[in-house]
C-alpha atoms as a PDB file:
ATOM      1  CA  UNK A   1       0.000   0.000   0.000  1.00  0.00           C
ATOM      2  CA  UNK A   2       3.016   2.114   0.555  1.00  0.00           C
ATOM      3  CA  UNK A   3       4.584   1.546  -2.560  1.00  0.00           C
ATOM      4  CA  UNK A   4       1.819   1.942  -4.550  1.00  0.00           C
ATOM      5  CA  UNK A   5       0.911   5.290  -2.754  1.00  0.00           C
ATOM      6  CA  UNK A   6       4.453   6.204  -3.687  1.00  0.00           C
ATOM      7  CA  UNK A   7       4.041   5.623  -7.216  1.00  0.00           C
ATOM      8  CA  UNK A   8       0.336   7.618  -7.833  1.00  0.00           C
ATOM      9  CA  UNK A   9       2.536  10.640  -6.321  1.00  0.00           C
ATOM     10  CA  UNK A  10       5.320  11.522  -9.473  1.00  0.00           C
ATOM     11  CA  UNK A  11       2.599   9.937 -11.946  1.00  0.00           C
ATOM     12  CA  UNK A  12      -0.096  12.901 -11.071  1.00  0.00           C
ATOM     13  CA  UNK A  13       2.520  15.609 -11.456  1.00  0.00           C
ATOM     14  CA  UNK A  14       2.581  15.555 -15.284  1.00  0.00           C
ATOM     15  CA  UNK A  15      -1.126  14.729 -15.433  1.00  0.00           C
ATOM     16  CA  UNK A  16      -1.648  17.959 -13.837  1.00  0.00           C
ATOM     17  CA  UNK A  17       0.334  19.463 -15.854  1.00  0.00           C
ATOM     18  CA  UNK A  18      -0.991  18.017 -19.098  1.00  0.00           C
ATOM     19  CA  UNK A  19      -4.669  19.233 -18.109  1.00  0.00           C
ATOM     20  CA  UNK A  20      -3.695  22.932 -17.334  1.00  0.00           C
ATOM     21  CA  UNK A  21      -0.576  23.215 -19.574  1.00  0.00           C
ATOM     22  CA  UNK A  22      -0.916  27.437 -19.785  1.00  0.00           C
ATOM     23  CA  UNK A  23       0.719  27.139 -16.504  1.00  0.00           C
ATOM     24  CA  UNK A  24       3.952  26.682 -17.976  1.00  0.00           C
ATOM     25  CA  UNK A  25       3.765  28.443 -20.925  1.00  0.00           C
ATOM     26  CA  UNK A  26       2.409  31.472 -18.605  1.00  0.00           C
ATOM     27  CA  UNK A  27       5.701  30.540 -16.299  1.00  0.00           C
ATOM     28  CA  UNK A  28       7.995  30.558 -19.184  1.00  0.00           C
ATOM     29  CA  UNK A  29       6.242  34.051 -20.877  1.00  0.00           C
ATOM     30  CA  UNK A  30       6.477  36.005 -17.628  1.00  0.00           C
ATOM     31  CA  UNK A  31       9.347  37.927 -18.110  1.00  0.00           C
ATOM     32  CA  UNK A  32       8.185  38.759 -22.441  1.00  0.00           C
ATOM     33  CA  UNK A  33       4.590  39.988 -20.307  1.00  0.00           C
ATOM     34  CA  UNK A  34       6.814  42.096 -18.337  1.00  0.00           C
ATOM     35  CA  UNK A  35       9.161  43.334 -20.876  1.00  0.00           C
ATOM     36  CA  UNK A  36       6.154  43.996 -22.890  1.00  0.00           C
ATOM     37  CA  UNK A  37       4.364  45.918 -20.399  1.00  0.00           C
ATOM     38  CA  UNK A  38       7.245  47.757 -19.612  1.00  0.00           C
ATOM     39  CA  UNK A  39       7.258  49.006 -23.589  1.00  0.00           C
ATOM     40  CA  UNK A  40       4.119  49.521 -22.677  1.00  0.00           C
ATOM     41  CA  UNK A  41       3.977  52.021 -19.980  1.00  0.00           C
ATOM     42  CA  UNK A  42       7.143  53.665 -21.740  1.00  0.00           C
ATOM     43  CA  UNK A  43       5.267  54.062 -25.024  1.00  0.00           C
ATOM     44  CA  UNK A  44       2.253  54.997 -22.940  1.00  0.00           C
ATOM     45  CA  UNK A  45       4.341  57.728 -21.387  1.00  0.00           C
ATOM     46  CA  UNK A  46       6.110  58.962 -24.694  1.00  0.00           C
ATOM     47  CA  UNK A  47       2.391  58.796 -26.216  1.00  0.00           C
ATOM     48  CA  UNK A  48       1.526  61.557 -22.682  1.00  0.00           C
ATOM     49  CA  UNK A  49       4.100  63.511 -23.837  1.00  0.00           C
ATOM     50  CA  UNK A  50       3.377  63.568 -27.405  1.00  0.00           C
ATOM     51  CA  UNK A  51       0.205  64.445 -27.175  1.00  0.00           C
ATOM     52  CA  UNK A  52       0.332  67.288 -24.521  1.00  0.00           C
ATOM     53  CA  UNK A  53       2.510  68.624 -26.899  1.00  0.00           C
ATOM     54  CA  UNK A  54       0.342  68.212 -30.081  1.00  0.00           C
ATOM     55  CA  UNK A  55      -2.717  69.817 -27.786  1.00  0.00           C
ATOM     56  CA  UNK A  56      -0.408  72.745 -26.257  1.00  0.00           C
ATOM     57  CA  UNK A  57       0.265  73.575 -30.331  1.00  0.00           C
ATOM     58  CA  UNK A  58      -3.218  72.381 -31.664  1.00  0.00           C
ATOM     59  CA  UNK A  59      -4.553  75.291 -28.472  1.00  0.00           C
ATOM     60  CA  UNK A  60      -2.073  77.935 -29.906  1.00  0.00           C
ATOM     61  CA  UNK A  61      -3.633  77.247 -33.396  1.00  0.00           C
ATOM     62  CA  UNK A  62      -6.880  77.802 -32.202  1.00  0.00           C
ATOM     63  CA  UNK A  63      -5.926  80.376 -29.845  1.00  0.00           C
ATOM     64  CA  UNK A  64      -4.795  82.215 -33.415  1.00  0.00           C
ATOM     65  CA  UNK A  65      -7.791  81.513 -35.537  1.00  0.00           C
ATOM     66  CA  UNK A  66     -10.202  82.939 -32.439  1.00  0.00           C
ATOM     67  CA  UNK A  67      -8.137  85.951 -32.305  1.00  0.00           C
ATOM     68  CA  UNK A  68      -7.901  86.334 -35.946  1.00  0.00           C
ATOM     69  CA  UNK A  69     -11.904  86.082 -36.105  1.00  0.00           C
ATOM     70  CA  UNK A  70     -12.581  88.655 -33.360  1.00  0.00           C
ATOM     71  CA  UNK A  71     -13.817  91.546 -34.867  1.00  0.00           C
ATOM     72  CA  UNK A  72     -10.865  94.798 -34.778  1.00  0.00           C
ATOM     73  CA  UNK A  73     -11.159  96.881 -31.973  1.00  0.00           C
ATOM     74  CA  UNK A  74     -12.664 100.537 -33.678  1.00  0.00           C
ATOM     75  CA  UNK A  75     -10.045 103.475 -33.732  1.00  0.00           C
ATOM     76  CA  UNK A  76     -12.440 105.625 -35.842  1.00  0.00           C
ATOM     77  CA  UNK A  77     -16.000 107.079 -35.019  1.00  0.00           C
ATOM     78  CA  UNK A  78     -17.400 107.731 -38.053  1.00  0.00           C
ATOM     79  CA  UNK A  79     -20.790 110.319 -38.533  1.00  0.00           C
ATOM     80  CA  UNK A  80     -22.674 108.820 -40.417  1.00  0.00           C
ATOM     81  CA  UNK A  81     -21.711 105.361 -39.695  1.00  0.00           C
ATOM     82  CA  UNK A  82     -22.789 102.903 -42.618  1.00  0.00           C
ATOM     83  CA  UNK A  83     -23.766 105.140 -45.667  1.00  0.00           C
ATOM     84  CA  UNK A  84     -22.870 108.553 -47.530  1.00  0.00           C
ATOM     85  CA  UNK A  85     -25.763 110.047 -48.640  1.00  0.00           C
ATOM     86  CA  UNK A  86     -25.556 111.514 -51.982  1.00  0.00           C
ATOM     87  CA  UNK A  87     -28.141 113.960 -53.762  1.00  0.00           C
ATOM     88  CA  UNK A  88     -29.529 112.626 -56.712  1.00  0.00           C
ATOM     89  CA  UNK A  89     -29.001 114.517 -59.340  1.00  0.00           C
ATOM     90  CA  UNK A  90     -28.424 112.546 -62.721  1.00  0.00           C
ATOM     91  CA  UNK A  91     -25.203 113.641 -64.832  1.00  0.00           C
ATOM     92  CA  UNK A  92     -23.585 115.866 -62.564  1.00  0.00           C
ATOM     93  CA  UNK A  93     -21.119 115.658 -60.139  1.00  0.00           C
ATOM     94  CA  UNK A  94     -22.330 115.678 -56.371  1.00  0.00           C
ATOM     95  CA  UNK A  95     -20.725 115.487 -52.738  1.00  0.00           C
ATOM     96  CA  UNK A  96     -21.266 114.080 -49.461  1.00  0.00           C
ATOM     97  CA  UNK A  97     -19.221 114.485 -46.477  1.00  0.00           C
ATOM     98  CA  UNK A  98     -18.548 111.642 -43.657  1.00  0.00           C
ATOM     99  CA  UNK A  99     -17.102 113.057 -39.967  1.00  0.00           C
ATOM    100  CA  UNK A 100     -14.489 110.943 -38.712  1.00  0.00           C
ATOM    101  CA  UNK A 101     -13.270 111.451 -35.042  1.00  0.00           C
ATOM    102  CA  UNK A 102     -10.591 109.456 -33.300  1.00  0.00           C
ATOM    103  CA  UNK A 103     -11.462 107.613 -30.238  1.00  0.00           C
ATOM    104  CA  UNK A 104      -8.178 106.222 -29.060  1.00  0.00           C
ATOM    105  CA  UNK A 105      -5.638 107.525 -27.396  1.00  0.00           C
ATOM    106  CA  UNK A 106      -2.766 106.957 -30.293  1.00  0.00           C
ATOM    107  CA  UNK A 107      -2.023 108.535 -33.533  1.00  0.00           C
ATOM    108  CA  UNK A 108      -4.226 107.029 -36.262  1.00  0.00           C
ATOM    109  CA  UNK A 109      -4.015 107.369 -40.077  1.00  0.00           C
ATOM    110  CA  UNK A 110      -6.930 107.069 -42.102  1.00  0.00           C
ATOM    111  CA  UNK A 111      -7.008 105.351 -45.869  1.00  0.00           C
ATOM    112  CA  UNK A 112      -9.855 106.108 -48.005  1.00  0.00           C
ATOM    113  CA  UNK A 113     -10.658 102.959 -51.057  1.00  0.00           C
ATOM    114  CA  UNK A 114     -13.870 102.688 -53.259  1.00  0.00           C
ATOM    115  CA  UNK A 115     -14.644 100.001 -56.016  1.00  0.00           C
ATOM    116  CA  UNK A 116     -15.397 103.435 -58.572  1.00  0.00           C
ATOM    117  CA  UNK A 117     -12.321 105.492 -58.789  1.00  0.00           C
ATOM    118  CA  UNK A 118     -12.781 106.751 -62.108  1.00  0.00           C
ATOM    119  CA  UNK A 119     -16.120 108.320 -60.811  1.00  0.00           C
ATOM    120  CA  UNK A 120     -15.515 108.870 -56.986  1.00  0.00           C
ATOM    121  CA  UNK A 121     -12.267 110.707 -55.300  1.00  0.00           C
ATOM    122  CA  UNK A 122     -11.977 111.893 -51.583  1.00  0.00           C
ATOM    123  CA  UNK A 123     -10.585 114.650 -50.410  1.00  0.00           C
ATOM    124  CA  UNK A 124      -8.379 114.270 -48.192  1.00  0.00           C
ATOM    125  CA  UNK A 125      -8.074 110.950 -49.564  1.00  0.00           C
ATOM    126  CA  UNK A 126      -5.634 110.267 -46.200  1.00  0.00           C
ATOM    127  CA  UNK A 127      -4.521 111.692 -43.230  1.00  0.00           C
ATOM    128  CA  UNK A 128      -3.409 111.559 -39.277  1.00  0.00           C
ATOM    129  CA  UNK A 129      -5.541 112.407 -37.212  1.00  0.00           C
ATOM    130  CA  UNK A 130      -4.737 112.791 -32.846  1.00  0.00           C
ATOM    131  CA  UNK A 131      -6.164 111.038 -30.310  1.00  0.00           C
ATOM    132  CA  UNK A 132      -9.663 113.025 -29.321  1.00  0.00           C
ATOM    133  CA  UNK A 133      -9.479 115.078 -32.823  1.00  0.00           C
ATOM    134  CA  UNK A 134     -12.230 114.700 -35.059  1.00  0.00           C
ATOM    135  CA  UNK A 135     -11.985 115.583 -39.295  1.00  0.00           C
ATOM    136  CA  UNK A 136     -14.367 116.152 -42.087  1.00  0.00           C
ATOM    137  CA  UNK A 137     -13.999 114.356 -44.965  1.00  0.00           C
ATOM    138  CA  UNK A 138     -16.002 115.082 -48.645  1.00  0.00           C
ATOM    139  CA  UNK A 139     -16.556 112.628 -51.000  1.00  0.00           C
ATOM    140  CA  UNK A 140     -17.489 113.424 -54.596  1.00  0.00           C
ATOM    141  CA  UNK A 141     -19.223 111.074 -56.949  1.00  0.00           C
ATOM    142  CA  UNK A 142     -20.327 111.450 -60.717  1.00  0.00           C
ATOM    143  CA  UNK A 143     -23.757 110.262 -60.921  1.00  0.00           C
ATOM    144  CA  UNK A 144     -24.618 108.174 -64.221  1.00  0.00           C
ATOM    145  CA  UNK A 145     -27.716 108.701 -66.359  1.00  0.00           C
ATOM    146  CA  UNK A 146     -30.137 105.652 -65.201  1.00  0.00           C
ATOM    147  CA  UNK A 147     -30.086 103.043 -67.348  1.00  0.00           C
ATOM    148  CA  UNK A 148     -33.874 101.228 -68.838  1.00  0.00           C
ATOM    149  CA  UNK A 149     -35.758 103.213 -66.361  1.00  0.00           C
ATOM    150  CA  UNK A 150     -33.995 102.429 -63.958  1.00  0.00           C
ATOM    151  CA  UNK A 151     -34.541 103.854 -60.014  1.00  0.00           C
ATOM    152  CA  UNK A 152     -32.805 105.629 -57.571  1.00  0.00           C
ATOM    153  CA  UNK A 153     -32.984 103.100 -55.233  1.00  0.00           C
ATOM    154  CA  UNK A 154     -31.658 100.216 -57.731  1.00  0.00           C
ATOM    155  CA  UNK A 155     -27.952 102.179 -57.571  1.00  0.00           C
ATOM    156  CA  UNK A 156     -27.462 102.494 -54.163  1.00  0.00           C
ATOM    157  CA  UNK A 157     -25.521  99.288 -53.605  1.00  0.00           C
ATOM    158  CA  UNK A 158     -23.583  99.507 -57.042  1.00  0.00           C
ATOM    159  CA  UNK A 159     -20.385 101.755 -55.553  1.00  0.00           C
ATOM    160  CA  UNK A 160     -18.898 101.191 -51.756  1.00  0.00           C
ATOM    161  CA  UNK A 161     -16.237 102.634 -49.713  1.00  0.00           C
ATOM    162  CA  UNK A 162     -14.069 101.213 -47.524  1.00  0.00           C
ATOM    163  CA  UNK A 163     -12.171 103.483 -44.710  1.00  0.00           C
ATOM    164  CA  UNK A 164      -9.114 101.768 -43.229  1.00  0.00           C
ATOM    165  CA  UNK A 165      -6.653 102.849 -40.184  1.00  0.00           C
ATOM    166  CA  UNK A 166      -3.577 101.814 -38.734  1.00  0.00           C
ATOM    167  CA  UNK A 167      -1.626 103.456 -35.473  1.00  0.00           C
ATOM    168  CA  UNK A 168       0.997 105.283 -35.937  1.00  0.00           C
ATOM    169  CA  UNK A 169       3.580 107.256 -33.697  1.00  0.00           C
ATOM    170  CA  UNK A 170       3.046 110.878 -32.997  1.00  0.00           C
ATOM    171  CA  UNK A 171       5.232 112.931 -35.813  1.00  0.00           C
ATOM    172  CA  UNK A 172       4.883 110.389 -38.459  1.00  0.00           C
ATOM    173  CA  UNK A 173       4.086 112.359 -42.231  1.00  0.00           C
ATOM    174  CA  UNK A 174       1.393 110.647 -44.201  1.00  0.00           C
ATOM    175  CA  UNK A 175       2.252 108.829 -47.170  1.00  0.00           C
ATOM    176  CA  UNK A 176      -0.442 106.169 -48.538  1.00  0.00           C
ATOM    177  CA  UNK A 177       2.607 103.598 -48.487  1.00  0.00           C
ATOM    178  CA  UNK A 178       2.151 103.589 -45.018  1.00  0.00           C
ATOM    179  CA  UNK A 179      -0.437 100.874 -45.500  1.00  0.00           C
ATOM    180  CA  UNK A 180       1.497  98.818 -47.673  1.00  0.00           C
ATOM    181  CA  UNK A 181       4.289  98.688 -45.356  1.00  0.00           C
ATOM    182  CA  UNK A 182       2.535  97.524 -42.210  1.00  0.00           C
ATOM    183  CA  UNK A 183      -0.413  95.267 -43.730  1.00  0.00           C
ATOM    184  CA  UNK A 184      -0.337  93.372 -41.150  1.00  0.00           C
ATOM    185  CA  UNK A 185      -1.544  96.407 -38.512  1.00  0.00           C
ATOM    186  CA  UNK A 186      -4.458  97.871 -41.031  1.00  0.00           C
ATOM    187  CA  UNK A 187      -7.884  97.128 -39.708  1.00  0.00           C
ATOM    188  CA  UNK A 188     -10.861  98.203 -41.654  1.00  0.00           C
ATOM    189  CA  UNK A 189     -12.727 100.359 -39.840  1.00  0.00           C
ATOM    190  CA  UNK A 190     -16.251 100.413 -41.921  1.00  0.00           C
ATOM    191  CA  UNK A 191     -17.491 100.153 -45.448  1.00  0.00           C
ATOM    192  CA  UNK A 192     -19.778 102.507 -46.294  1.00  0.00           C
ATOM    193  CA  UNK A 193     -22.989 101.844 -49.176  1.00  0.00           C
ATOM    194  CA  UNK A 194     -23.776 104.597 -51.269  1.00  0.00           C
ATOM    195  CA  UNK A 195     -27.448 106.144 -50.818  1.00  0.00           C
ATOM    196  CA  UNK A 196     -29.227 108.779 -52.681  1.00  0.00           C
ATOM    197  CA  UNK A 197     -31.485 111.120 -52.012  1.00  0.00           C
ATOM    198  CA  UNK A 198     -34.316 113.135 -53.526  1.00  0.00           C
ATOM    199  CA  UNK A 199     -32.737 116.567 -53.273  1.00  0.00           C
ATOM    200  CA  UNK A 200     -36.111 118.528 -53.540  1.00  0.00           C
ATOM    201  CA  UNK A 201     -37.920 116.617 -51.033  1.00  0.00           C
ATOM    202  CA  UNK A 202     -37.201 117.628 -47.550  1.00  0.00           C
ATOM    203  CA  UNK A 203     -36.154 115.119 -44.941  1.00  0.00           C
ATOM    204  CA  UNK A 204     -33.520 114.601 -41.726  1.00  0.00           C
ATOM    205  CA  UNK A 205     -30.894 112.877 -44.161  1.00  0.00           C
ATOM    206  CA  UNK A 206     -30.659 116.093 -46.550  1.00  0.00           C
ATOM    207  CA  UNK A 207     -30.412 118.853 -43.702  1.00  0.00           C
ATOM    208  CA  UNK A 208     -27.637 116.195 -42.379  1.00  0.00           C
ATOM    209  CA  UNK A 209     -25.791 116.487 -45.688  1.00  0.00           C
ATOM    210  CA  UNK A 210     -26.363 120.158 -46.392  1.00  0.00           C
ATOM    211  CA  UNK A 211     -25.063 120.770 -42.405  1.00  0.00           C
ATOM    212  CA  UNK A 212     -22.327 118.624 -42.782  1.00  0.00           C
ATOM    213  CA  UNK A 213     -20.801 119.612 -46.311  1.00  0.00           C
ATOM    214  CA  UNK A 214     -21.177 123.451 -44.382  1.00  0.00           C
ATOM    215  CA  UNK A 215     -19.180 122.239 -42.016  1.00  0.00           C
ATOM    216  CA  UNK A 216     -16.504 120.771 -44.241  1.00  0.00           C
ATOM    217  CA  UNK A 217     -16.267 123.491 -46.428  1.00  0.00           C
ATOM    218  CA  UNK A 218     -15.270 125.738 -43.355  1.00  0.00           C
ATOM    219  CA  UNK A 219     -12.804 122.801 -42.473  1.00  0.00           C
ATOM    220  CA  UNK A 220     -11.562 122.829 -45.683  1.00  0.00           C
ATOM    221  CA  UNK A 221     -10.873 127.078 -45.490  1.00  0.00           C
ATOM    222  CA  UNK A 222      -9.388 126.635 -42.652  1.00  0.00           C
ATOM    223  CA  UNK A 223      -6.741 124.466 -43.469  1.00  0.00           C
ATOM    224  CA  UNK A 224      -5.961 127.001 -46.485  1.00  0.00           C
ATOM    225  CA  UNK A 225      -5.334 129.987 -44.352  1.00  0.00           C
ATOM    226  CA  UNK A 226      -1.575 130.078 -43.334  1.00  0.00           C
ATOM    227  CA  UNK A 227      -0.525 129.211 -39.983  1.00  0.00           C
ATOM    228  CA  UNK A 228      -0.346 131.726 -37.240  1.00  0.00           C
ATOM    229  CA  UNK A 229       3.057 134.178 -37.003  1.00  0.00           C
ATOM    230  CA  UNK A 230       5.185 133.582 -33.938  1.00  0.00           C
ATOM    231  CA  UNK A 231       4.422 136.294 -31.202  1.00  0.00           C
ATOM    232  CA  UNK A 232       6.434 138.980 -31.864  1.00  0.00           C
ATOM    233  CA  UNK A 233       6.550 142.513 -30.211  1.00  0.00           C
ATOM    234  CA  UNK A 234       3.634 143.089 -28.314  1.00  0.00           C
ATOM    235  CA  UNK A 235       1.026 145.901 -29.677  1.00  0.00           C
ATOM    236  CA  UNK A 236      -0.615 147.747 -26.817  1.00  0.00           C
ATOM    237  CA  UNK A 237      -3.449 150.160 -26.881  1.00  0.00           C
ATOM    238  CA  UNK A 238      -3.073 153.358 -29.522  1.00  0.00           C
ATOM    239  CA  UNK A 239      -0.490 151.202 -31.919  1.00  0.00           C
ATOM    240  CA  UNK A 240       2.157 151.433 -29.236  1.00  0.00           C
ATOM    241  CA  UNK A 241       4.977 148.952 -30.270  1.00  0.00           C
ATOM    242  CA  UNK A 242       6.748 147.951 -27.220  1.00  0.00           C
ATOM    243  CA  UNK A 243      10.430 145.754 -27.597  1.00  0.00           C
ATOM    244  CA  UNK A 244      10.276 143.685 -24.847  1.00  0.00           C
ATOM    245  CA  UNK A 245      14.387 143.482 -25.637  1.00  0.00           C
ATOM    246  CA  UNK A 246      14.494 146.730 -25.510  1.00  0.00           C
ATOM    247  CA  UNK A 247      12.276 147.638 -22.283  1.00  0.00           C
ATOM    248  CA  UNK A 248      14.697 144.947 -20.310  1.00  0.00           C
ATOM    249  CA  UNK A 249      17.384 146.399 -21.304  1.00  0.00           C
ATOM    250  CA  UNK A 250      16.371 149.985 -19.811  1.00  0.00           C
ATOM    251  CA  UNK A 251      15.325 148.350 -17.051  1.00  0.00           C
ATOM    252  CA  UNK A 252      18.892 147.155 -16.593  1.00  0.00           C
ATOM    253  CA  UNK A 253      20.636 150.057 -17.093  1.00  0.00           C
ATOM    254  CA  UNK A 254      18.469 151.965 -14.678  1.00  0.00           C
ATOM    255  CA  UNK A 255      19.298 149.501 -12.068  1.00  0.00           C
ATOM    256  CA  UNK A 256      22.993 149.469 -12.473  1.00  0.00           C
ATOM    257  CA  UNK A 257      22.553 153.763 -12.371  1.00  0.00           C
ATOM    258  CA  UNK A 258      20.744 153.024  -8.954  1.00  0.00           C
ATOM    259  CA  UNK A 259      23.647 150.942  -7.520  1.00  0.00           C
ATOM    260  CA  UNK A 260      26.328 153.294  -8.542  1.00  0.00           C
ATOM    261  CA  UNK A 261      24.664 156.053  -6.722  1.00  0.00           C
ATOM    262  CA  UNK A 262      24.353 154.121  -3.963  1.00  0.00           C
ATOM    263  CA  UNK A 263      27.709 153.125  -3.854  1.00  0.00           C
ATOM    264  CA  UNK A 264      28.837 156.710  -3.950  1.00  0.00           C
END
């Protein structure tokens, strides 16, 4: 009974073996599992890496488009804002006049474009403008003879104009290159439609016009008067001419008389 107790013993070794045999194949594929885990985890980590960076560069990128879609912050106030109202008058040559008054607290150059050059011009077609100073600007347009009956209404959206600005530093002269050389800086400030009006009926958009093309033209004469002499001598009451070198001067000498006497 002992012998044969000693024999069942090594005989159900392999037996076990044979009916779970993923025992030693998991026993002799332990240390590939580790090895591979430990790729694993590394890959894992340089995957971490890899894609913090990707999402730190993929958030710049959209960092850039938001800012690139938000609208321009406004350096111009213009008066009116969205249209220049023009008098309808067929065949001639009319104005209209746009205010433009700058609300920062820089230096900003204006820039003046429409799609119809050959019938529109601006005058001043450019300029600086300093922080809190406002500027009339008049805009002259041919009108065209309407074509198969057509409206006034039907050519208000046939010519635009676009005003543009850029900062610049206190001293700069205008030149239009200006805006070519820093594109990058130019913001668009408004386009403005074209609208007409019936000159001989009344309404608030005509006394706008008429008031504001007044007030231009009286910008415009103002500009063309020279700029004021320095001070020179002063001119009292009755024509009197007085040197102000020359009154210090006696004032001097009478002083230095004074202290001689006194030193006497």
């Amino acid at each position: 009974m002992a012998i044969a107790a000693g024999d069942n013993t090594p005989r159900s070794e392999p037996k076990l073996f044979r009916l779970c045999p993923f025992w030693t194949s998991a026993n002799s594929s332990s240390p590939s599992i580790s090895s591979s885990a430990h790729n694993n985890r590394s890959e894992g980590n340089n995957n971490t890496v890899t894609s913090a960076s990707s999402s730190s560069s993929s958030s710049k990128t959209v960092s850039a488009v938001a800012r690139s879609l938000l609208p321009s912050r406004r350096r111009l106030r213009l008066d009116p804002s969205s249209c220049l109202y023009f008098p309808y008058e067929p065949g001639k040559q009319v104005r209209s006049a746009v205010r433009l008054k700058n609300t920062s607290k820089s230096y900003v150059a204006f820039k003046f474009q429409t799609t119809a050059p050959k019938s529109c011009y601006m005058r001043p077609p450019g300029g600086i403008i300093a922080p809190g100073e406002s500027l009339f600007a008049t805009v002259f347009k041919f009108v065209e003879q309407p074509e198969n009956n057509e409206k006034m209404s039907d050519q208000k959206n046939k010519v635009k104009f676009k005003i543009m600005s850029l900062k610049v530093k206190q001293g700069v002269d205008y030149v239009p290159e200006l805006f070519d050389e820093q594109k990058d800086l130019v913001s668009v400030e408004q386009i403005l439609k074209v609208v007409f009006i019936d000159p001989e009926r009344p309404s608030p958009a005509l006394e706008k016009l008429k008031r504001q093309l007044t007030e231009a033209d009286a910008a415009v004469e103002a500009r063309k008067k020279p700029p004021p002499a320095e001070a020179g001598p002063r001119v009292v009451a009755e024509g009197l001419v007085i040197d102000e070198w020359k009154e210090r001067r006696e004032r001097y000498l009478a002083r230095q008389q004074v202290q001689a006497v006194d030193s006497v």
